[in-house]
Protein backbone atom coordinates (compact mmCIF):
# COMPACT_ATOMS: atom_id res chain seq x y z
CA UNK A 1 0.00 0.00 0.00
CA UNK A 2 1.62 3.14 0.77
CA UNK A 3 4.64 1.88 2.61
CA UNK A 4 5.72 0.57 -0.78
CA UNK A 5 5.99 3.86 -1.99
CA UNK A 6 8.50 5.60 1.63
CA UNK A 7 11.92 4.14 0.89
CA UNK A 8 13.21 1.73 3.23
CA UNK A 9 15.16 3.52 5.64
CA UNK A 10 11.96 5.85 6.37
CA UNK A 11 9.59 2.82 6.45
CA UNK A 12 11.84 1.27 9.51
CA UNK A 13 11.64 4.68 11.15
CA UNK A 14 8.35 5.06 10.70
CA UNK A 15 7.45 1.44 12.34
CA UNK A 16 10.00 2.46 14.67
CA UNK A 17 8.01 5.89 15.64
CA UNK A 18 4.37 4.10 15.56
CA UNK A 19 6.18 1.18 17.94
CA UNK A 20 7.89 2.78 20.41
CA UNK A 21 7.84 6.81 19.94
CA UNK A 22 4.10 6.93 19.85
CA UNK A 23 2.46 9.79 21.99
CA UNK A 24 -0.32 7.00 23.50
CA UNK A 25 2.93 5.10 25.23
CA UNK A 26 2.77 7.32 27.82
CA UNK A 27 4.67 6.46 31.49
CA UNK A 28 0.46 5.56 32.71
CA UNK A 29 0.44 3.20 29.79
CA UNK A 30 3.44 1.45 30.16
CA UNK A 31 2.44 0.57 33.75
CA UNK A 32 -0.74 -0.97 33.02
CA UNK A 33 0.58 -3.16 29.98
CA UNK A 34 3.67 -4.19 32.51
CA UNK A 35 2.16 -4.74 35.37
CA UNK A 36 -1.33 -6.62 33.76
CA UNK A 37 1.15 -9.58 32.76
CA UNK A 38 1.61 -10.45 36.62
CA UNK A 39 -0.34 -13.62 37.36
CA UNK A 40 -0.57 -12.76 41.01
CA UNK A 41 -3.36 -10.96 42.47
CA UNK A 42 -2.43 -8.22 45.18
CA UNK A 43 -4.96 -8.52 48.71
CA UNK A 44 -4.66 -5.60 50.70
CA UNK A 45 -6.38 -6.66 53.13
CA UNK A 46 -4.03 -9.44 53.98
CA UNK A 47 -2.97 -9.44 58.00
CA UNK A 48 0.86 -9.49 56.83
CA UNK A 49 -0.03 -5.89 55.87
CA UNK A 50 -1.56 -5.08 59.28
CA UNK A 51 1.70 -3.62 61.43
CA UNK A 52 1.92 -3.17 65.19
CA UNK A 53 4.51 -0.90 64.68
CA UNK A 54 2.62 1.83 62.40
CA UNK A 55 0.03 1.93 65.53
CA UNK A 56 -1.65 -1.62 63.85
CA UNK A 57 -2.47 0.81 60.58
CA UNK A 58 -2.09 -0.59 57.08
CA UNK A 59 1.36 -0.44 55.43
CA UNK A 60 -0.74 2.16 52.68
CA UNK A 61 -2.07 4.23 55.50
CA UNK A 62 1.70 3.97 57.32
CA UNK A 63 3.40 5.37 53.67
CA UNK A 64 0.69 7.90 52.86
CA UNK A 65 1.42 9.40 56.34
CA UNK A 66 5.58 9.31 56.10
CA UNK A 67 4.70 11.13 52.49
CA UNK A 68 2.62 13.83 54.06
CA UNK A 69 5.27 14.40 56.65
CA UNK A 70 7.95 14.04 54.04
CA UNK A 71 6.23 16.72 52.40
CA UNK A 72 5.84 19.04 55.19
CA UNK A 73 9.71 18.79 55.82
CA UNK A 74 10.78 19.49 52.31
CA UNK A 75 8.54 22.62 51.77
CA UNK A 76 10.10 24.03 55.19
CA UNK A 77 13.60 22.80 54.27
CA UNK A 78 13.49 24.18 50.73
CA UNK A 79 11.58 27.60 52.26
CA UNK A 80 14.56 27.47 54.50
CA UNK A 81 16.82 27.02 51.61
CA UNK A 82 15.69 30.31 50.28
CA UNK A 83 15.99 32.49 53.33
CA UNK A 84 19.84 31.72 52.67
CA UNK A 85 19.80 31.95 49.04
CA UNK A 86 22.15 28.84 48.99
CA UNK A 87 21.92 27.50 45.38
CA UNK A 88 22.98 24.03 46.29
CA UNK A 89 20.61 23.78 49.17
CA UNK A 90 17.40 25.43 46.98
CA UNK A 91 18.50 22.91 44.35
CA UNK A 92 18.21 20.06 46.87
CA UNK A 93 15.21 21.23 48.25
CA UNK A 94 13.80 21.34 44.99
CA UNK A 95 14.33 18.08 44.40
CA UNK A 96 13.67 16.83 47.13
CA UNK A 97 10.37 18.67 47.00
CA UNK A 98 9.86 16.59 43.61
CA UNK A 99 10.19 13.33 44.34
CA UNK A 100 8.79 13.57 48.14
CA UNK A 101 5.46 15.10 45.95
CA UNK A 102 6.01 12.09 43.39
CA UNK A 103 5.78 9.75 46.24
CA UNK A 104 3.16 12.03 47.76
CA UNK A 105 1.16 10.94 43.90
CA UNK A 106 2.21 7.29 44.47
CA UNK A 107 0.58 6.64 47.31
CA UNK A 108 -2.31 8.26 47.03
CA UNK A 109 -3.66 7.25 43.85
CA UNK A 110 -1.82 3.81 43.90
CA UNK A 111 0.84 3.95 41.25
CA UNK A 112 3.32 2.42 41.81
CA UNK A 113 6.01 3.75 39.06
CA UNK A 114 5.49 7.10 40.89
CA UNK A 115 7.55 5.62 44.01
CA UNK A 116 10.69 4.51 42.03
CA UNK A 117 12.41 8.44 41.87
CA UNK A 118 11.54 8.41 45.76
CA UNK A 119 13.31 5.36 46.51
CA UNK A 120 16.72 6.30 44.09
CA UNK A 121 16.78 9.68 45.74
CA UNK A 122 16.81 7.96 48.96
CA UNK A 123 19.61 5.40 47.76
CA UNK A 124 21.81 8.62 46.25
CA UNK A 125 21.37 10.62 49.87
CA UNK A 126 22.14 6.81 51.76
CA UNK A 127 25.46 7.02 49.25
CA UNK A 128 26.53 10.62 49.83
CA UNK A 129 26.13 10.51 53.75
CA UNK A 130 28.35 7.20 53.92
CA UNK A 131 30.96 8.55 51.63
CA UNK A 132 30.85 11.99 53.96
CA UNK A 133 31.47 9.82 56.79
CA UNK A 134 33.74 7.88 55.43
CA UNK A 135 35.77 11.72 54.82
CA UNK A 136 35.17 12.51 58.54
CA UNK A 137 36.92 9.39 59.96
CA UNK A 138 39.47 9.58 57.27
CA UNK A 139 40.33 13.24 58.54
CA UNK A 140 39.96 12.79 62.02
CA UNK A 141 42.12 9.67 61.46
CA UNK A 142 45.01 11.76 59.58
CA UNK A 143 44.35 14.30 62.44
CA UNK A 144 44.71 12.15 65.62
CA UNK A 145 47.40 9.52 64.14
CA UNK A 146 50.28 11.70 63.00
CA UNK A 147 53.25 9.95 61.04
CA UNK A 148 55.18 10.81 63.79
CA UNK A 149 53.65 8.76 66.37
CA UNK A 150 53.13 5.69 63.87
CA UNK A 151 57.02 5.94 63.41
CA UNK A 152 57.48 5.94 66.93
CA UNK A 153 54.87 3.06 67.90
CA UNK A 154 56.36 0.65 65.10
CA UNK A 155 59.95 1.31 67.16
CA UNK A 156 61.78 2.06 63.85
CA UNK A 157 63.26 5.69 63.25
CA UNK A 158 62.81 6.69 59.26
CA UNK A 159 64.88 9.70 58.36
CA UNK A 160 63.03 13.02 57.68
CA UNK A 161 62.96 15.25 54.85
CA UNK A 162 64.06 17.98 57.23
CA UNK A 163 67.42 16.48 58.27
């Protein structure tokens, strides 16, 4: 029909663009055809999801309340942020802000993929912290154990640059 007249190259593209690049593949769309495959059926009102420690509330009810806290902190933090006028920290805030209210989105209308830029964020600041306290006992260790005393301890005497 007409694809017989579109050379070749453009007749891959195009089944390429109607495939894959195709405004109706939206993020929403992509969920449902992923997530319809699974062959189990979710019951929320299983007791596994029933906790003592969220006050015996259900583990939705538990998340929706950590997101509307989460929420509160990051407006203050990034209002905070702007008293100072520290790019970096209105930077953070802000996204912070984004993918607290992405969560926020998540759990209240039950989609899942809206959780996923949460849960990285909180990976990336779980990475940063341990690698800045990695630099804090590195530096107090440089501080507190001086070459000098490791030279002395080990009972060997290494000449000095000075001498």
């Amino acid at each position: 029909s007409e694809l017989n007249l579109i050379p070749a190259p453009l007749v891959r593209f195009r089944k390429f663009f109607d495939g894959y690049l195709n405004p109706r593949h939206s993020v929403l769309n992509l969920e449902v055809q992923f997530f319809s495959n699974m062959s189990t059926q979710f019951d929320s009102n299983e007791p596994r999801y029933f906790h003592t420690l969220c006050f015996g509330a259900h583990v939705t009810t538990a998340a929706r309340f950590m997101a509307v806290a989460l929420i509160v902190w990051a407006i203050a933090q990034t209002g905070f942020a702007l008293t100072l006028a520290n790019v970096p920290s209105m930077f953070g805030g802000t996204l912070q802000l984004v993918c607290v209210g992405l969560l926020l989105i998540g759990t209240f209308k039950g989609r899942r993929l809206f959780i996923i830029p949460f849960i990285v964020y909180e990976i990336l600041c779980i990475i940063v912290v341990s690698f800045a306290c990695l630099g804090i006992i590195f530096i107090v260790g440089i501080i507190f154990f001086d070459d000098k005393e490791l030279k002395t301890r080990s009972g060997e005497q290494f000449p000095s640059l000075a001498s």
